[in-house]
Protein backbone atom coordinates (compact mmCIF):
# COMPACT_ATOMS: atom_id res chain seq x y z
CA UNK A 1 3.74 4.87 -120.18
CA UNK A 2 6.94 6.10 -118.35
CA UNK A 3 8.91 9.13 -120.36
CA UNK A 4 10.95 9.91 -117.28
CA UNK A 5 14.79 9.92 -118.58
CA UNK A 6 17.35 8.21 -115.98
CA UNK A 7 20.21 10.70 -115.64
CA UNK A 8 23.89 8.94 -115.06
CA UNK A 9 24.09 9.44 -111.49
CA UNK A 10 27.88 10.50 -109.82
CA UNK A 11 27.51 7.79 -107.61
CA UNK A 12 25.07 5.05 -106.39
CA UNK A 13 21.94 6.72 -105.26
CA UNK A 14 19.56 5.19 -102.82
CA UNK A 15 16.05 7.20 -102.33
CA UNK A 16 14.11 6.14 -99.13
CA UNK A 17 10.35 7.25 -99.11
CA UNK A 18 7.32 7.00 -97.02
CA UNK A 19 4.51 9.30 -97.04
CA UNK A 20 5.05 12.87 -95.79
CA UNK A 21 8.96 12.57 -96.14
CA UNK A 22 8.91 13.87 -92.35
CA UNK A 23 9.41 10.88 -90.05
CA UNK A 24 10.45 7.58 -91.31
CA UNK A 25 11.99 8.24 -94.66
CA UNK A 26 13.98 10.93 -93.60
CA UNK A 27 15.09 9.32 -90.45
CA UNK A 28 16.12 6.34 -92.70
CA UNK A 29 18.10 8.38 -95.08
CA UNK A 30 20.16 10.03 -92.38
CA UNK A 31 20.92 6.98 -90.95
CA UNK A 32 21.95 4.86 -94.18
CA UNK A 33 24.12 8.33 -95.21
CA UNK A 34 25.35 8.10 -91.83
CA UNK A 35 26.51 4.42 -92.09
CA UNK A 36 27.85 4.46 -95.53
CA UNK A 37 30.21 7.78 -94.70
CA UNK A 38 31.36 5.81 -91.46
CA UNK A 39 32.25 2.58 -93.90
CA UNK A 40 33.93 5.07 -96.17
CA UNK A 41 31.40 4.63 -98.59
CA UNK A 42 30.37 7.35 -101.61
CA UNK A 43 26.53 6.74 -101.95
CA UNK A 44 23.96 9.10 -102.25
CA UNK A 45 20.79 8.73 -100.45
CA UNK A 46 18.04 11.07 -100.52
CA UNK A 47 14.18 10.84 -99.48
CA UNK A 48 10.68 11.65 -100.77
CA UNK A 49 6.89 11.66 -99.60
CA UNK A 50 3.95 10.36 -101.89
CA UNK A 51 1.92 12.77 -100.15
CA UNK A 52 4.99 15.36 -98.54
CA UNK A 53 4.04 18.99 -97.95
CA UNK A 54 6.89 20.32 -99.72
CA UNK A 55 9.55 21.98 -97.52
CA UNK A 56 7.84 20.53 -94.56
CA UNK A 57 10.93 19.74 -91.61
CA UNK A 58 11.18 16.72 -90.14
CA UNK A 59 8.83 16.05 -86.73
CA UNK A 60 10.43 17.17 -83.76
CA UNK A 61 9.95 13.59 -82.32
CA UNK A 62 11.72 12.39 -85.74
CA UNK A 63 14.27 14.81 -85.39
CA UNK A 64 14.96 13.62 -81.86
CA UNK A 65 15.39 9.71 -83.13
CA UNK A 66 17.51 10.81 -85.51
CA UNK A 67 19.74 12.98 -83.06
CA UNK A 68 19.67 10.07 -80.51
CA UNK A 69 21.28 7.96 -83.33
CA UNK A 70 24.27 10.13 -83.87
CA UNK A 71 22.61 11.60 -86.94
CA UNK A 72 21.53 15.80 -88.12
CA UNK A 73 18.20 16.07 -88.94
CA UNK A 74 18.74 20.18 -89.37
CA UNK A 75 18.52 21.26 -92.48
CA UNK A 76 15.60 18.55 -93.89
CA UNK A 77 12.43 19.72 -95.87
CA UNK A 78 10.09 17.42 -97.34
CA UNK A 79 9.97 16.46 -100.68
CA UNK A 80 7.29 15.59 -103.22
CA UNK A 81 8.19 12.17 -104.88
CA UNK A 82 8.01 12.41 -108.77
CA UNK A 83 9.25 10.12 -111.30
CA UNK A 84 12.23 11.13 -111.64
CA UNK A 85 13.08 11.10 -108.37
CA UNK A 86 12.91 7.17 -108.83
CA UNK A 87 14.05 6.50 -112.51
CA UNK A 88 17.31 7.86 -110.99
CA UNK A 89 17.51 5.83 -108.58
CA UNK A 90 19.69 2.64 -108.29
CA UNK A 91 17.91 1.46 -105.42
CA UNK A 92 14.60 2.48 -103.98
CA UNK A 93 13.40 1.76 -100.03
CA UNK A 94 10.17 1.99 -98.82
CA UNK A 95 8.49 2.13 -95.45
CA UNK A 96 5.30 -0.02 -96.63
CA UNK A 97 4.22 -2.46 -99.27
CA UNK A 98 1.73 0.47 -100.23
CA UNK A 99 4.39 2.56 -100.89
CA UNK A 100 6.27 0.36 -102.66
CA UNK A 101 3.29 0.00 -105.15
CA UNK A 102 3.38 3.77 -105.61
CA UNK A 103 6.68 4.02 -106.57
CA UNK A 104 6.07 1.08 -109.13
CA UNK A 105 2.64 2.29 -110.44
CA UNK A 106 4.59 6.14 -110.83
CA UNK A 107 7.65 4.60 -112.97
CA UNK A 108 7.18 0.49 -113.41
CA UNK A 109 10.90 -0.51 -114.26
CA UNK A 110 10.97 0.49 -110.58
CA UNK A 111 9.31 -2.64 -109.38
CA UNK A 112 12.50 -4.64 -110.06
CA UNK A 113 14.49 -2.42 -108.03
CA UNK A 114 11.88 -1.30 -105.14
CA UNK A 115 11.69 -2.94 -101.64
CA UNK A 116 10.42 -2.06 -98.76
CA UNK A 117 13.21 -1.25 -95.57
CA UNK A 118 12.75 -4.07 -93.95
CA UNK A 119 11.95 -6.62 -96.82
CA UNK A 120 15.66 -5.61 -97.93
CA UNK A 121 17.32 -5.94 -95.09
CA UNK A 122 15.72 -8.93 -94.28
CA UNK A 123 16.88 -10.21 -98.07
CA UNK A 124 20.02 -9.11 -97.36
CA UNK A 125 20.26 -10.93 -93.77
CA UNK A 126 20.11 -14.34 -95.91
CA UNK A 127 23.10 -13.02 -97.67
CA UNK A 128 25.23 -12.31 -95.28
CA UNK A 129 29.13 -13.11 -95.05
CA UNK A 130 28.50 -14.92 -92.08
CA UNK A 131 26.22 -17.50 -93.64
CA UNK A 132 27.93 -20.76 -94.73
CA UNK A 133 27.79 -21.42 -98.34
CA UNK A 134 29.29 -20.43 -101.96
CA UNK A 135 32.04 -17.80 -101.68
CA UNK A 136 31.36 -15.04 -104.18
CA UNK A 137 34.31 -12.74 -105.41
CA UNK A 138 35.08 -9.74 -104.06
CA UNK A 139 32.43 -6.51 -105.04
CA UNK A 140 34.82 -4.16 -104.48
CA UNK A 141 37.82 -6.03 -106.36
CA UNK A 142 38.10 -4.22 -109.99
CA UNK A 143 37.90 -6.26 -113.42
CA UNK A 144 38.57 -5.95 -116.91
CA UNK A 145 34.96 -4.48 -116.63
CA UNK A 146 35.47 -1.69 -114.92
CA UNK A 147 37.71 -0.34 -117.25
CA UNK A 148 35.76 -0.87 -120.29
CA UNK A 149 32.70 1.56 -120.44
CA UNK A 150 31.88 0.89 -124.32
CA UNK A 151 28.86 -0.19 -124.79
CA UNK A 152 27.49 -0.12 -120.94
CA UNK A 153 25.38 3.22 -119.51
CA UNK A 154 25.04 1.67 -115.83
CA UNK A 155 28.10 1.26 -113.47
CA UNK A 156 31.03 0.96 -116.15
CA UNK A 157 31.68 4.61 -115.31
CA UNK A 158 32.42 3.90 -111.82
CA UNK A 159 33.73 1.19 -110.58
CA UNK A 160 32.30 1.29 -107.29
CA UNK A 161 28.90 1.97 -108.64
CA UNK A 162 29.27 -1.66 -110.99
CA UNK A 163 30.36 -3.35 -107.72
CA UNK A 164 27.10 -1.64 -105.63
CA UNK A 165 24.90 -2.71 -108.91
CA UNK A 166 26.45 -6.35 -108.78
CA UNK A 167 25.57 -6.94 -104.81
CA UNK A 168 22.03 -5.42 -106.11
CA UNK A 169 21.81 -8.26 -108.91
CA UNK A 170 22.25 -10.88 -106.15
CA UNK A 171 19.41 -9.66 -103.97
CA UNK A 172 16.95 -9.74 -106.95
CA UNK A 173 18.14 -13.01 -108.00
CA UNK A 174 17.38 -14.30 -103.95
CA UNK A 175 13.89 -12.04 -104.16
CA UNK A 176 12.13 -14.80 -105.65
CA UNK A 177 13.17 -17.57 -103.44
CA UNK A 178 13.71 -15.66 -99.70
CA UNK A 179 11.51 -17.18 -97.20
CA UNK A 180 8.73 -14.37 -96.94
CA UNK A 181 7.65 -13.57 -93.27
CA UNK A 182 5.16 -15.16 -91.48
CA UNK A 183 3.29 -11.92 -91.14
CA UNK A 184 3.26 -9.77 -94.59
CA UNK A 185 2.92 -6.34 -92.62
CA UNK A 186 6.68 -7.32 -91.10
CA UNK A 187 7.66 -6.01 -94.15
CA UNK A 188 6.16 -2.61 -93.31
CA UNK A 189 7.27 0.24 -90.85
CA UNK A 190 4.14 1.53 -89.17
CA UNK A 191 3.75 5.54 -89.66
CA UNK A 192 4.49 7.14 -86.07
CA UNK A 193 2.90 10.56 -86.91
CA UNK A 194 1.05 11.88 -84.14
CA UNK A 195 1.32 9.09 -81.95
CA UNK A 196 3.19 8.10 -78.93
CA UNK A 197 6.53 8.11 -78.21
CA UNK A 198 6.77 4.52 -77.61
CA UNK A 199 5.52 3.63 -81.60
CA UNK A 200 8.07 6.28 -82.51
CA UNK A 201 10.80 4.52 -80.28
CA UNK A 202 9.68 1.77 -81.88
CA UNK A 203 10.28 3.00 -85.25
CA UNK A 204 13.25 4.01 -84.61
CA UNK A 205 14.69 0.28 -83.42
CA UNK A 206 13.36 -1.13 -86.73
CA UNK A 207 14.54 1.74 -88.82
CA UNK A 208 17.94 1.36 -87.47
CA UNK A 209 18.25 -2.32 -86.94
CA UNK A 210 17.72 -2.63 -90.95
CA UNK A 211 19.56 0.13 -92.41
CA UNK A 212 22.79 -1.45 -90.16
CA UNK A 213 21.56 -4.61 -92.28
CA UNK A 214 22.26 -2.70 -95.53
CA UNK A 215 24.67 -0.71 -95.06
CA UNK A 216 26.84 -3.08 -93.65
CA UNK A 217 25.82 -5.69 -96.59
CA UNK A 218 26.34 -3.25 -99.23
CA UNK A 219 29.44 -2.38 -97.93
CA UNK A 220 31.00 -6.00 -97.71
CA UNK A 221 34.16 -6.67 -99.30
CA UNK A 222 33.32 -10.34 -99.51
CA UNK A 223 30.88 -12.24 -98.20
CA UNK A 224 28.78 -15.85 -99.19
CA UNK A 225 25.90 -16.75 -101.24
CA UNK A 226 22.55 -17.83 -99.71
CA UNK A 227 23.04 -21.32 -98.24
CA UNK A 228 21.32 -24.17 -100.32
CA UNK A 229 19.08 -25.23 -97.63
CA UNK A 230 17.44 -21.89 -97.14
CA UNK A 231 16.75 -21.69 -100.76
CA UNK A 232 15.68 -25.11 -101.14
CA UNK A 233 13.00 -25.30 -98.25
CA UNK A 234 11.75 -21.12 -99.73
CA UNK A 235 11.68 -23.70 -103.60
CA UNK A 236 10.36 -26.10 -102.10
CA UNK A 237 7.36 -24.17 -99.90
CA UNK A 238 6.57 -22.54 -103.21
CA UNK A 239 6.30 -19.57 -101.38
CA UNK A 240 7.96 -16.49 -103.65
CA UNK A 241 8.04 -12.75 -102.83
CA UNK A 242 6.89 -9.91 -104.73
């Protein structure tokens, strides 16, 4: 049983983990930090390892990705992931399926809340403002909600949180019905340690390519529901994610 107590955060936290917090889930946080500040965003993201060696610094091939991406990796030191770590988190991302089961097995109201990078972003893709469909309301647009905090301990407090929790909502309400890839291990980003320079280039691509996905999705001041069709033929496959 879970005892871990979820502390109100001061803003929308994302934590990113993999498993030595030195390559991918570090690179990932610097990047999604890096896009929300550019979108004038207030989120906090950190990163953790299942297996980290605390106060380890980043690879020096990691480090390089992340400079080549306009980010600064000085300054990171691995971290151990515990369960707090995720009950206070308002969104987890993980580089693999596997890890994504560690952060659920560690603190299981997690599960509904956990996705792997790329499984997000590719959620998230289906939901983008460019899609034809439904138009939903503004996130960012304040309601009668947002200035009522009786009664609610998750996002009245800040109304940008509420809105970030809202576009969350819709993304486990599409989990269910997204087309799944053809491939399950799309969903994972392989672990570059100790190998090439070309798998950690390659890293890099997919690590970028999905936290521009997010960020720029969870930043949207309006954008569309998932189009009928695409959920219909996902219904209709009976094919359902995780």
């Amino acid at each position: 049983m879970s005892f871990a107590a979820r502390q109100r955060p001061t803003s929308f936290s994302i934590l990113v983990v993999c498993t030595g917090n030195i390559c991918r889930s570090p690179l990932a946080e610097q990047l999604l930090r890096a896009g929300f500040t550019a979108r004038g965003i207030d989120v906090t993201v950190t990163s953790a390892g299942t297996g980290a060696a605390a106060g380890s610094p980043m690879t020096s091939e990691a480090a390089a990705l992340s400079m080549h991406y306009g980010c600064v990796p000085a300054g990171h030191r691995a971290t151990e992931l515990t369960e707090t770590l995720v009950a206070n988190a308002d969104l987890v991302l993980t580089a693999t399926r596997d890890h994504r089961h560690a952060v659920a097995k560690l603190h299981p109201r997690a599960a509904r809340y956990t996705y792997t990078l790329a499984q997000f972003a590719r959620i998230t893709s289906g939901l983008s403002p460019t899609k034809p469909g439904v138009t939903r309301r503004d996130p960012f647009a304040l309601t009668p909600l947002d200035t009522d905090t009786e009664g609610d301990d998750h996002g009245a407090f800040d109304p940008l949180h509420r809105r970030l929790s809202t576009l969350l909502d819709e993304v486990a309400a599409s989990r269910g019905t997204a087309l799944p890839p053809v491939h399950p291990e799309a969903d994972d980003i392989e672990d570059p340690y100790r190998r090439s320079p070309e798998v950690y280039d390659r890293v890099g691509a997919l690590v970028d390519s999905s936290v521009q996905t997010i960020a720029a999705f969870l930043s949207t001041d309006s954008s569309t529901a998932p189009t009928a069709t695409a959920t219909a033929t996902a219904t209709a496959s009976g094919q359902v994610e995780e």
